[in-house]
N, C-alpha and C. Protein backbone atom coordinates (compact mmCIF):
# COMPACT_ATOMS: atom_id res chain seq x y z
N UNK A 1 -14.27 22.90 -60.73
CA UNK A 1 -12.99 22.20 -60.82
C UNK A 1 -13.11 20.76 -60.33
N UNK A 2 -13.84 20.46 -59.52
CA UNK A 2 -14.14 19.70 -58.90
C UNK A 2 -14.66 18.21 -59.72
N UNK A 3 -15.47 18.79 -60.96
CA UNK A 3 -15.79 17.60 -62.00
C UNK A 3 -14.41 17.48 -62.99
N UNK A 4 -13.62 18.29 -63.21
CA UNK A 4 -12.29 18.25 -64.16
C UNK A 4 -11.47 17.31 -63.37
N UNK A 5 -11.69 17.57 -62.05
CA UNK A 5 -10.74 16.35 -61.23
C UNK A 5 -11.03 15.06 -61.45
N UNK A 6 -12.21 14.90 -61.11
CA UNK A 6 -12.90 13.52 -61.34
C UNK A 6 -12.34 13.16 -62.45
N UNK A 7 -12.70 13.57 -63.95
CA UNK A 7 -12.50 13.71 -65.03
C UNK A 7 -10.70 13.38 -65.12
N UNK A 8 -9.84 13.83 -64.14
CA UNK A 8 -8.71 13.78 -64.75
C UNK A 8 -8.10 12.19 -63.52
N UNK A 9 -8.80 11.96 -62.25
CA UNK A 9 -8.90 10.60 -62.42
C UNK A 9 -9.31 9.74 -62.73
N UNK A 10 -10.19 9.65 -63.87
CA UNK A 10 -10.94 8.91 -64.52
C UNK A 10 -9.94 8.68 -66.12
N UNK A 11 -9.10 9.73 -66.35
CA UNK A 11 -8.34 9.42 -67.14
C UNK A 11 -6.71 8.39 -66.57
N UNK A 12 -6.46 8.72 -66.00
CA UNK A 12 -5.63 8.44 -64.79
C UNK A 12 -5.63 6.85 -64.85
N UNK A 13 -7.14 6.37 -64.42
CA UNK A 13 -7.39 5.03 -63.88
C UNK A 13 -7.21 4.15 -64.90
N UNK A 14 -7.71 4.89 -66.49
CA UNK A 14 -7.33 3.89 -67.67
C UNK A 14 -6.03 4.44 -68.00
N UNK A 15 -5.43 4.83 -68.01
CA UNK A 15 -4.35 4.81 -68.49
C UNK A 15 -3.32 3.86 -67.23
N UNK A 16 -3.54 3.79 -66.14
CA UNK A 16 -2.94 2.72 -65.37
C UNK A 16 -3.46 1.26 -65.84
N UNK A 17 -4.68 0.80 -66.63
CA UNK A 17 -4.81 -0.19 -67.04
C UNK A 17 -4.00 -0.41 -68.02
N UNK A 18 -3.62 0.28 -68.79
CA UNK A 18 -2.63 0.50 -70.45
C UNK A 18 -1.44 0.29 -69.75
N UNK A 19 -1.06 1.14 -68.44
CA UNK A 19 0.43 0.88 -68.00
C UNK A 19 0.55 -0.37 -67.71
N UNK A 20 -0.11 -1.44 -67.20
CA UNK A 20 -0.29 -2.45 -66.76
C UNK A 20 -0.15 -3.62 -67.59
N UNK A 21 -0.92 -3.44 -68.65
CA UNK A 21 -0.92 -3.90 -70.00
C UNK A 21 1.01 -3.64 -70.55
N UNK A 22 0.74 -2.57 -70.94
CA UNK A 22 2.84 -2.14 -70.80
C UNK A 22 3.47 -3.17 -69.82
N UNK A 23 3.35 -3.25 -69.15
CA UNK A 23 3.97 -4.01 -68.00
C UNK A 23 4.24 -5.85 -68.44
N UNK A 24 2.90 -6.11 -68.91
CA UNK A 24 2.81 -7.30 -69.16
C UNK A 24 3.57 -7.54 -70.37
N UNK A 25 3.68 -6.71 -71.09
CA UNK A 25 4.29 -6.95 -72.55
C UNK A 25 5.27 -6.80 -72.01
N UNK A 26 6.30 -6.37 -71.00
CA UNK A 26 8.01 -6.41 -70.85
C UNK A 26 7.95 -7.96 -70.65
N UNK A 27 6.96 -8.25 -69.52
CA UNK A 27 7.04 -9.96 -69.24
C UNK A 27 7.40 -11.09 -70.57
N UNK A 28 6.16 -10.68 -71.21
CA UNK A 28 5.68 -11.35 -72.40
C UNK A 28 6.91 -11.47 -73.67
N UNK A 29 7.21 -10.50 -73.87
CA UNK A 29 8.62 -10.20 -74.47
C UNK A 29 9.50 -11.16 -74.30
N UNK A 30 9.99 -10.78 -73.15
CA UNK A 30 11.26 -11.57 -72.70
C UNK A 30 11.07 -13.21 -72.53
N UNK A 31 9.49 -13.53 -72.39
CA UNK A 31 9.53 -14.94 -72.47
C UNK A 31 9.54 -15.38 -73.58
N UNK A 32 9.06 -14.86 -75.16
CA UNK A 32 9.36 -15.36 -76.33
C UNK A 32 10.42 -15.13 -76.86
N UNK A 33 11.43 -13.96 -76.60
CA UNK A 33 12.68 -13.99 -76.64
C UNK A 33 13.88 -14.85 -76.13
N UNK A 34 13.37 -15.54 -74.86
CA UNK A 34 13.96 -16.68 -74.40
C UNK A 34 13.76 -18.11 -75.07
N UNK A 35 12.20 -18.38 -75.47
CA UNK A 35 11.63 -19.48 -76.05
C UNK A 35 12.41 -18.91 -78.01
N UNK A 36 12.40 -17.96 -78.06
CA UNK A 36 12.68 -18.13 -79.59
C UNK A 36 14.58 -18.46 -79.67
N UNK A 37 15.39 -17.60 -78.73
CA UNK A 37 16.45 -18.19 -78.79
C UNK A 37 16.49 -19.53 -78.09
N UNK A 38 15.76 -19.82 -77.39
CA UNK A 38 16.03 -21.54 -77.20
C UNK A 38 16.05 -22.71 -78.48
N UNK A 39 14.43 -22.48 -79.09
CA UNK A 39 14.11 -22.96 -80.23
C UNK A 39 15.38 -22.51 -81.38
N UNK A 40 15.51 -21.49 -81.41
CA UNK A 40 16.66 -21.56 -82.81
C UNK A 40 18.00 -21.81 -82.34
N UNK A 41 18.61 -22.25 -81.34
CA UNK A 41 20.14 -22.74 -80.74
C UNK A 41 19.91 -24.02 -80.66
N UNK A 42 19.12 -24.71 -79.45
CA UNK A 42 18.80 -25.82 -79.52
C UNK A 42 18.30 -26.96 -80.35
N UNK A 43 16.81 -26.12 -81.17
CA UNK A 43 16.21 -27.34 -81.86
C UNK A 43 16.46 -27.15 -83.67
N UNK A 44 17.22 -26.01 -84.07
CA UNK A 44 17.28 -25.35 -84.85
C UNK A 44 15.77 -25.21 -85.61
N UNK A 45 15.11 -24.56 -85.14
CA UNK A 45 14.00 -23.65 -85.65
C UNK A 45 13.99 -22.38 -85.33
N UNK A 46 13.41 -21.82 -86.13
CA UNK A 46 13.13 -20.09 -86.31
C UNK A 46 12.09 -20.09 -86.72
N UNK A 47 11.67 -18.76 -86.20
CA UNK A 47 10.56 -17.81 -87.14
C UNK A 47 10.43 -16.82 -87.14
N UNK A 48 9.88 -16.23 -88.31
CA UNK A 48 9.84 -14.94 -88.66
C UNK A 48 8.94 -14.16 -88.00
N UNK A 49 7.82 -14.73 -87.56
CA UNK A 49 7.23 -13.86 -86.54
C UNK A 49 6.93 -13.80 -85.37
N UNK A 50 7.75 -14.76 -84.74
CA UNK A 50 8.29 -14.71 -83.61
C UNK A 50 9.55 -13.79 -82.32
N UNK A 51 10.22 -13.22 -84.23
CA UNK A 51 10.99 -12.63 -84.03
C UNK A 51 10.38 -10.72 -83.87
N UNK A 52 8.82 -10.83 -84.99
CA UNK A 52 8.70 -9.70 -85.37
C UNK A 52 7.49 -9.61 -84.11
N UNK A 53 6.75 -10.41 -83.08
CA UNK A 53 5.70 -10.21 -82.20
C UNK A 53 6.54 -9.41 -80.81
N UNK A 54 7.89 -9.65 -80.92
CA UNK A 54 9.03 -9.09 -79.91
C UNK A 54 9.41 -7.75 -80.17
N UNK A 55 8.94 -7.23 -81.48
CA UNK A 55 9.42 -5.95 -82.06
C UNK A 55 7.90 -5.33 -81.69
N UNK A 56 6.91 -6.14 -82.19
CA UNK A 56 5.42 -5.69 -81.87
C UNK A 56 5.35 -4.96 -80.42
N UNK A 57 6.07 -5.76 -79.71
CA UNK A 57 5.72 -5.50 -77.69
C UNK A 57 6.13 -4.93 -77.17
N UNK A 58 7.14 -4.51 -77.79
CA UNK A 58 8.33 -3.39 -77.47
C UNK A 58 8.02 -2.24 -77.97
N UNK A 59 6.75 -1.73 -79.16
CA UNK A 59 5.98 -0.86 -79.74
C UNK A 59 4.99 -1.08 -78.71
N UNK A 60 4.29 -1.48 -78.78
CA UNK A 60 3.37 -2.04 -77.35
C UNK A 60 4.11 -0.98 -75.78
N UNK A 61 4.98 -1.82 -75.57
CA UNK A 61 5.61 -1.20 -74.14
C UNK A 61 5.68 0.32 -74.62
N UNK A 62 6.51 1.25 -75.44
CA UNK A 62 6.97 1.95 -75.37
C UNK A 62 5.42 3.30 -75.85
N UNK A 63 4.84 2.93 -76.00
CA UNK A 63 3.69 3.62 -76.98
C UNK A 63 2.55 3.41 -76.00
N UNK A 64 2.15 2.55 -75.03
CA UNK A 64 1.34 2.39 -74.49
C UNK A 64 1.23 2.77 -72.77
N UNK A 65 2.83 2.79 -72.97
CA UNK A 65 3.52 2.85 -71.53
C UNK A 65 3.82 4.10 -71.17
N UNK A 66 3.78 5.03 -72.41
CA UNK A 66 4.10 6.33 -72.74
C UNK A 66 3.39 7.45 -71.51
N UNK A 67 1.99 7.49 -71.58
CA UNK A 67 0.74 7.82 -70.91
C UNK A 67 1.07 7.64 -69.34
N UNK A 68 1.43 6.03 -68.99
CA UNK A 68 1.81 6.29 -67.81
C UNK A 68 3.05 6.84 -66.78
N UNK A 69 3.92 6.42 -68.00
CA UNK A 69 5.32 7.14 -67.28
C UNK A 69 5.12 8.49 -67.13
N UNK A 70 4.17 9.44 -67.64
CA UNK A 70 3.37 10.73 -67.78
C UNK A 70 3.35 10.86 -66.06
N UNK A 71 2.19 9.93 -65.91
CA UNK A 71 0.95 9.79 -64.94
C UNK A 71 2.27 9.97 -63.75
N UNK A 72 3.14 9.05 -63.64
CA UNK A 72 4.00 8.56 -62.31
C UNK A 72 4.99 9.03 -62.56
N UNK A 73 5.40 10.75 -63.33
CA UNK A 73 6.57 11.25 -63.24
C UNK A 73 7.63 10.57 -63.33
N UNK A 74 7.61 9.53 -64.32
CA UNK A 74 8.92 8.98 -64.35
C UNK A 74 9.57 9.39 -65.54
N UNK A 75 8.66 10.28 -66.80
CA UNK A 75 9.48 10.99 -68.03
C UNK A 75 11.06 11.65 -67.65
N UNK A 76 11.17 11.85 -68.79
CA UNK A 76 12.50 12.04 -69.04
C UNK A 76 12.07 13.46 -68.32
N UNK A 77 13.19 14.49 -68.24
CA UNK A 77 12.89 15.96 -67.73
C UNK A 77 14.31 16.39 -67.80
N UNK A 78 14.38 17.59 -68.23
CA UNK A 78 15.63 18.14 -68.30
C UNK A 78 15.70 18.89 -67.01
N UNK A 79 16.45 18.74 -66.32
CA UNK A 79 16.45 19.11 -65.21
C UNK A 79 17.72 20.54 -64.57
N UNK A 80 17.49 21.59 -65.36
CA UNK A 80 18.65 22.61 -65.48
C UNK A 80 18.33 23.82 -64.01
N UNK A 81 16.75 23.64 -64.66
CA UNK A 81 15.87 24.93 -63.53
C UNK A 81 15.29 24.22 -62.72
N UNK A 82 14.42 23.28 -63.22
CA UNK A 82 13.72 23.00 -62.44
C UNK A 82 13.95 22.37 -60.56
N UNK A 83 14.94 21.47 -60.93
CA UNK A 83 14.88 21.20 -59.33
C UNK A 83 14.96 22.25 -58.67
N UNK A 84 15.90 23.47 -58.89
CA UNK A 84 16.07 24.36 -58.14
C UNK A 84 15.14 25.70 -57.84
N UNK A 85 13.70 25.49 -57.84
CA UNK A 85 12.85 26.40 -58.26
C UNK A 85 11.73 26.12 -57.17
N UNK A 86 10.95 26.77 -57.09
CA UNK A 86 10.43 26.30 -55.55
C UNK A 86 8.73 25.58 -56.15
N UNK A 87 7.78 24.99 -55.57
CA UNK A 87 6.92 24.10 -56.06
C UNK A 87 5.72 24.59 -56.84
N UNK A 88 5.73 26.52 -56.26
CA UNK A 88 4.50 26.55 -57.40
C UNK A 88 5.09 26.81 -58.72
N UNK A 89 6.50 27.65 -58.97
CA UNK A 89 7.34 27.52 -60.07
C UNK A 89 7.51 26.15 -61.05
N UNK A 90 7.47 25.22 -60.71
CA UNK A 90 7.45 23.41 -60.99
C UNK A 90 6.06 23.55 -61.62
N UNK A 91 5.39 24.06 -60.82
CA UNK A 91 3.38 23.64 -61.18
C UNK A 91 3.62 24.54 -62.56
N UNK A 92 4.18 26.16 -62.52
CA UNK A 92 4.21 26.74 -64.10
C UNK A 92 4.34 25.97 -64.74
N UNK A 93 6.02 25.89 -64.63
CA UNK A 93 6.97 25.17 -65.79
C UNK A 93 5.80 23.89 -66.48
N UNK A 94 5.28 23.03 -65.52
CA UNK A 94 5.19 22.13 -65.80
C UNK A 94 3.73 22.14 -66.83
N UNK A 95 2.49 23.26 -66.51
CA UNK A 95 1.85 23.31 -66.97
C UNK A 95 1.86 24.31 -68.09
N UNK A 96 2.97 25.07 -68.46
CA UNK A 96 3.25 25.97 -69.53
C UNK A 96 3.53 24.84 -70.75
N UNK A 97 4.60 24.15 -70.02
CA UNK A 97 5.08 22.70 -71.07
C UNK A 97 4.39 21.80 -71.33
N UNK A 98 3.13 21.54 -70.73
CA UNK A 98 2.25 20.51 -70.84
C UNK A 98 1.02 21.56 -72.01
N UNK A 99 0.89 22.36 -72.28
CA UNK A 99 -0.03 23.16 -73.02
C UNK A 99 0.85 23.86 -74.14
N UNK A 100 2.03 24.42 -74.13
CA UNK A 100 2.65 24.30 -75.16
C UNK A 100 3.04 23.40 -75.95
N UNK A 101 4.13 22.21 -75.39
CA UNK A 101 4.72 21.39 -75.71
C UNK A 101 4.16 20.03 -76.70
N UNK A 102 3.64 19.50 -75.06
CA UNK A 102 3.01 18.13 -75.26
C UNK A 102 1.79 18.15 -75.95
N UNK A 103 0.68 18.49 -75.54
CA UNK A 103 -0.28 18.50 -76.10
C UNK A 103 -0.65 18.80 -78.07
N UNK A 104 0.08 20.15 -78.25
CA UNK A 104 0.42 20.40 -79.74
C UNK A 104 1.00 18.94 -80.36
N UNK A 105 1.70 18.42 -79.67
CA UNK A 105 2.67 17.76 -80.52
C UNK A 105 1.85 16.30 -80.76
N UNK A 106 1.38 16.17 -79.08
CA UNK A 106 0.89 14.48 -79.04
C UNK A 106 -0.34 14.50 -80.28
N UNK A 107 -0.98 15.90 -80.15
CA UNK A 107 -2.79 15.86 -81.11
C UNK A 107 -2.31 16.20 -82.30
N UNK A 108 -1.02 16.61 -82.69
CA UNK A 108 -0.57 16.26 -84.19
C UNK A 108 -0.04 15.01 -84.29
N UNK A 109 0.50 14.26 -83.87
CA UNK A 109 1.01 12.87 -83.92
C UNK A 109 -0.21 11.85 -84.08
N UNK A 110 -1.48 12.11 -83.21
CA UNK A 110 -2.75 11.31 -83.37
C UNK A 110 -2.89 11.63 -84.78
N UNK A 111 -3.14 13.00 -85.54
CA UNK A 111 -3.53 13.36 -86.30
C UNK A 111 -3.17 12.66 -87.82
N UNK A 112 -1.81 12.59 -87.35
CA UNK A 112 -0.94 12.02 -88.69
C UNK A 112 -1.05 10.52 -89.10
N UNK A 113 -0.94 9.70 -87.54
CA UNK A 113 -0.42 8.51 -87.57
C UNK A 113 -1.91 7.51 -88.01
N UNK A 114 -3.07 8.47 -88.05
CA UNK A 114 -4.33 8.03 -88.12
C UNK A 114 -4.49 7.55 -89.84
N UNK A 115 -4.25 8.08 -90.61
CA UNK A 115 -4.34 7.70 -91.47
C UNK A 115 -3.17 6.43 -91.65
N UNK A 116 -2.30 6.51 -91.35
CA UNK A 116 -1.20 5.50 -91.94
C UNK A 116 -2.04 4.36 -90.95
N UNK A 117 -1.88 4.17 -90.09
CA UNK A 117 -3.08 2.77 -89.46
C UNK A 117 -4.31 2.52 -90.85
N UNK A 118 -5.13 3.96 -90.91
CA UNK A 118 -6.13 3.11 -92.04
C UNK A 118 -6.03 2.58 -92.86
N UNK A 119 -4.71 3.11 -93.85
CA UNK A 119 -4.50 2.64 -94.81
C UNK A 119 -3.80 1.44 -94.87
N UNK A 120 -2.86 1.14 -93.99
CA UNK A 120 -2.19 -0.51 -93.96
C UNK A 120 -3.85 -1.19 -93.75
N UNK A 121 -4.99 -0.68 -92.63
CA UNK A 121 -5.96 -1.60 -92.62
C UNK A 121 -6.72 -2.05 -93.38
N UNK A 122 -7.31 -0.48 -94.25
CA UNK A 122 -7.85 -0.92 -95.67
C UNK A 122 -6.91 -2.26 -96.13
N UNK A 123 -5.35 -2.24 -96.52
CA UNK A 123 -4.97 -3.16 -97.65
C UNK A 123 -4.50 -4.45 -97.04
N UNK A 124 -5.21 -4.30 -95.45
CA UNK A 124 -4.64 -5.79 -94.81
C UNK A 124 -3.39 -5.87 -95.16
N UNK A 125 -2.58 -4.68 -94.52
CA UNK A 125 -1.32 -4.93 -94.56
C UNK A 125 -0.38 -5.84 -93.89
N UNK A 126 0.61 -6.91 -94.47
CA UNK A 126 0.95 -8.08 -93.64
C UNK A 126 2.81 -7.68 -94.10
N UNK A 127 3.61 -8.38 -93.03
CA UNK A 127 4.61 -8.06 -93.17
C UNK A 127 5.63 -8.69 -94.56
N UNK A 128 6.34 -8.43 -95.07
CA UNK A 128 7.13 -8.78 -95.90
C UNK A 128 8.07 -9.74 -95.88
N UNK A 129 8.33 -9.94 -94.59
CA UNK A 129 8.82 -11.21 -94.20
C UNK A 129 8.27 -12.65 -94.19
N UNK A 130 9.05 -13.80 -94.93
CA UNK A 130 8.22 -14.99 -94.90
C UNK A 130 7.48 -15.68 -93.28
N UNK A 131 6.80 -15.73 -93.25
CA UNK A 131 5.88 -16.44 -92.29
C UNK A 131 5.95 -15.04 -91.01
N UNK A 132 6.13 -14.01 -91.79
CA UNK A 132 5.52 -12.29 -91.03
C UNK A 132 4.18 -12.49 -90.31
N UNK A 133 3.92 -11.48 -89.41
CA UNK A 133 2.56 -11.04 -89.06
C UNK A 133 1.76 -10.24 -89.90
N UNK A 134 0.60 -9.51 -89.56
CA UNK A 134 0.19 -8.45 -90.05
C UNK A 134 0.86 -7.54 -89.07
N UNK A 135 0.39 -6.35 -90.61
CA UNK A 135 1.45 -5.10 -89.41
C UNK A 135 0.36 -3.85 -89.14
N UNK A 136 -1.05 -3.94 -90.11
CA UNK A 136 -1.75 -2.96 -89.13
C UNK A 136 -2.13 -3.07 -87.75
N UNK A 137 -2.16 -4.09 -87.07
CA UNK A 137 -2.44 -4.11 -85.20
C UNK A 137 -1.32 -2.77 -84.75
N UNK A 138 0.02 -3.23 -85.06
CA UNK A 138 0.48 -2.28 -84.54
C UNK A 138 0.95 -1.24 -84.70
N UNK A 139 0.50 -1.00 -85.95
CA UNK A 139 0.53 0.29 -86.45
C UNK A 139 -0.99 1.11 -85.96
N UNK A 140 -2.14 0.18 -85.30
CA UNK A 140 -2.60 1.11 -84.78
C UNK A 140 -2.18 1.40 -83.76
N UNK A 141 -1.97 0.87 -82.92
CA UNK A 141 -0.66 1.31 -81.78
C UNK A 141 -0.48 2.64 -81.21
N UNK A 142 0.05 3.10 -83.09
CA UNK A 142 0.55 4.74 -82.54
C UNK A 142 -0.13 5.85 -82.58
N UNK A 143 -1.88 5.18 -83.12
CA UNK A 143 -2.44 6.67 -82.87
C UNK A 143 -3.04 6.12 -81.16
N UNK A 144 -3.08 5.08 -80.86
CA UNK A 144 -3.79 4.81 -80.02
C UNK A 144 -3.27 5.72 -78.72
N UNK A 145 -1.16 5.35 -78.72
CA UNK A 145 -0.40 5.76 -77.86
C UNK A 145 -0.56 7.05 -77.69
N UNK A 146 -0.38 7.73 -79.03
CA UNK A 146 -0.46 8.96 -79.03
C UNK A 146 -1.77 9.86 -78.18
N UNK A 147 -3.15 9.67 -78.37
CA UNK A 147 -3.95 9.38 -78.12
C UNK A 147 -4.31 9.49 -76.42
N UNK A 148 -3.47 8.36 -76.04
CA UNK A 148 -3.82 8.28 -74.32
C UNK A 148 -2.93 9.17 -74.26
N UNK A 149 -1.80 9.67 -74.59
CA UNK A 149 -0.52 10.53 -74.04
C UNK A 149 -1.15 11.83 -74.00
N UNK A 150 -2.00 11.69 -74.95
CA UNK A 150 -3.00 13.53 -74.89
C UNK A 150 -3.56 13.62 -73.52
N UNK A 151 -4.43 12.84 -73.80
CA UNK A 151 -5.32 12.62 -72.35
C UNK A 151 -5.17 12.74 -71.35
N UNK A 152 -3.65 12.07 -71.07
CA UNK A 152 -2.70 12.01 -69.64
C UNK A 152 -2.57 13.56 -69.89
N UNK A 153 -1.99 13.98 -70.93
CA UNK A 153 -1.19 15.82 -70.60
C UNK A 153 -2.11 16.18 -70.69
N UNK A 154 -3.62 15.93 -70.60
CA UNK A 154 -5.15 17.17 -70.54
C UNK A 154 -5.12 16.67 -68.75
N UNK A 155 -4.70 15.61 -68.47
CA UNK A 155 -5.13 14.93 -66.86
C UNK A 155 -4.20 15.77 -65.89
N UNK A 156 -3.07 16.24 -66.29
CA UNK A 156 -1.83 16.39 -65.71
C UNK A 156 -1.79 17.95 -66.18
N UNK A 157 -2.21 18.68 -66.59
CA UNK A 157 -2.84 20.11 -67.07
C UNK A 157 -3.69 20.12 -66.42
N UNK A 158 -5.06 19.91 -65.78
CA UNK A 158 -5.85 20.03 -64.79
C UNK A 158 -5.10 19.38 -63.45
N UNK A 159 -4.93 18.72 -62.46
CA UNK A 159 -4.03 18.77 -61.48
C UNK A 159 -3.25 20.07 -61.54
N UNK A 160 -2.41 19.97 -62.47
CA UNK A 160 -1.30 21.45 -62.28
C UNK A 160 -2.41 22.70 -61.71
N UNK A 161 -3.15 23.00 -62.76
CA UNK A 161 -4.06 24.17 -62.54
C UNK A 161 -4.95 23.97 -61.12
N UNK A 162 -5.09 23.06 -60.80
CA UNK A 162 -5.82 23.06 -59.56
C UNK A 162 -5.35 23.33 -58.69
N UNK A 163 -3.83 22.68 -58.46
CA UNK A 163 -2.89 22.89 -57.23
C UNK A 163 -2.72 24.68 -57.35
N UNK A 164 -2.34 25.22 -58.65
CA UNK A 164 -2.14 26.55 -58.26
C UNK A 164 -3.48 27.18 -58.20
N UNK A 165 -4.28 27.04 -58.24
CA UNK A 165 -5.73 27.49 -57.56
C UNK A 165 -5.57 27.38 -56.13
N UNK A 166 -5.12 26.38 -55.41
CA UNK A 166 -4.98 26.19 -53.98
C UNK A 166 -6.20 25.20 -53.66
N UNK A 167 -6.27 24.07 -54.58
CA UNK A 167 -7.40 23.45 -54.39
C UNK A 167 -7.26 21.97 -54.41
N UNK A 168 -5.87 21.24 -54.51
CA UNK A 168 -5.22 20.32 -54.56
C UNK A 168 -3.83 20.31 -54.00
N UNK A 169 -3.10 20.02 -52.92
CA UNK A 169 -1.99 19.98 -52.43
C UNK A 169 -1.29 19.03 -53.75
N UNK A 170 -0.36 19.44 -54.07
CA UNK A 170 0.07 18.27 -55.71
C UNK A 170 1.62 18.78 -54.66
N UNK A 171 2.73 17.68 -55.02
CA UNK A 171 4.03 17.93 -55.03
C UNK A 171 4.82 17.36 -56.66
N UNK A 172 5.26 18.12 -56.93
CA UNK A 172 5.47 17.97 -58.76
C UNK A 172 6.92 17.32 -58.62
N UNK A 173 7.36 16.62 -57.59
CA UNK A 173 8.56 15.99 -57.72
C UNK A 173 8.49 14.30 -57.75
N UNK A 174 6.95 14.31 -57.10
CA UNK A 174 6.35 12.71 -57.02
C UNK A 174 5.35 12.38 -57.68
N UNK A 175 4.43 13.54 -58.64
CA UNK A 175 3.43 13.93 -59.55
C UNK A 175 2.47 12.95 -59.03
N UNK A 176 2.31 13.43 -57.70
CA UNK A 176 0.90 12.47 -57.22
C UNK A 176 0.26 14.09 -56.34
N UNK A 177 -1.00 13.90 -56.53
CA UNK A 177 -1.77 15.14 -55.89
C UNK A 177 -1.71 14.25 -54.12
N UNK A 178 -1.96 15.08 -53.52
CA UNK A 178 -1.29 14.87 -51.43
C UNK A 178 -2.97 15.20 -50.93
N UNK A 179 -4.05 15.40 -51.69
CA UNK A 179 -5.52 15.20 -51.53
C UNK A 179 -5.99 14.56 -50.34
């Protein structure tokens, strides 16, 4: 178990580089969103892909950022049973749903979204809008997102299983292992 750990902070560590990256694109965003409504109120200029690199980052944030909101328990969670359930119950739930749920879904989503990336790349797909970007970058994006989001729920599926081994103190309300 002991190398699966390693293994699942070693996934961990890049996917905090990706969150980070996420991070920078909220920055990045909001400063060309400021510079593009300045430029089109003030100097009356626009552009078309200025408008569409803000739609790019926000695919960026949400797809890349995905993995880590995983990592730092900040996902969404329906919260009906769970708070009220005591911590190795949390470690089930959480690893029944992480091997049913997530995983099926994220390694069909890689599966699908893989081809639609190749094929905009094969045809150098560019946007339809005058003075557009290209749009395969971020259309690879979503197998990429998809992708780390596996990884994180294979990272976060080992933790779970370790803690109920009794071999990792984990508290599943702060999804940080207490090691």
């Amino acid at each position: 178990m002991g190398a699966l750990l390693a293994f699942s902070r070693g996934i961990d560590s890049v996917n905090g580089v990706f969150g980070r990256v996420a991070d920078w694109c909220v920055l990045l965003a909001c400063l060309i969103s400021a510079g593009n409504a300045f430029s089109r109120y003030l100097l009356n200029l626009s552009s078309n892909s200025m408008l569409e690199i803000q739609w790019y980052l926000f695919g960026v944030m949400v797809l890349l950022g995905a993995s880590y909101t995983l990592q730092v328990n900040e996902h969404v969670r329906v919260d009906l049973v769970y708070g009220s359930v005591s911590e190795r119950k949390r470690l089930w739930i959480d690893a029944i749903g992480i091997a049913v749920f997530l995983l099926p879904v994220t390694i069909y989503m890689t599966y699908l979204s893989w081809p639609f990336f190749t094929t905009s790349l094969r045809q150098w797909e560019q946007s339809q809008n005058a003075g557009g970007l290209l749009v395969w970058p971020i259309k690879f994006v979503l197998p990429l997102g998809f992708a780390l989001l596996t990884i994180q729920g294979v990272s976060e599926l080992i933790k779970r299983i370790a803690a109920l081994r009794g071999e990792i103190e984990f508290d599943s309300k702060y999804e940080k292992p207490l090691q």
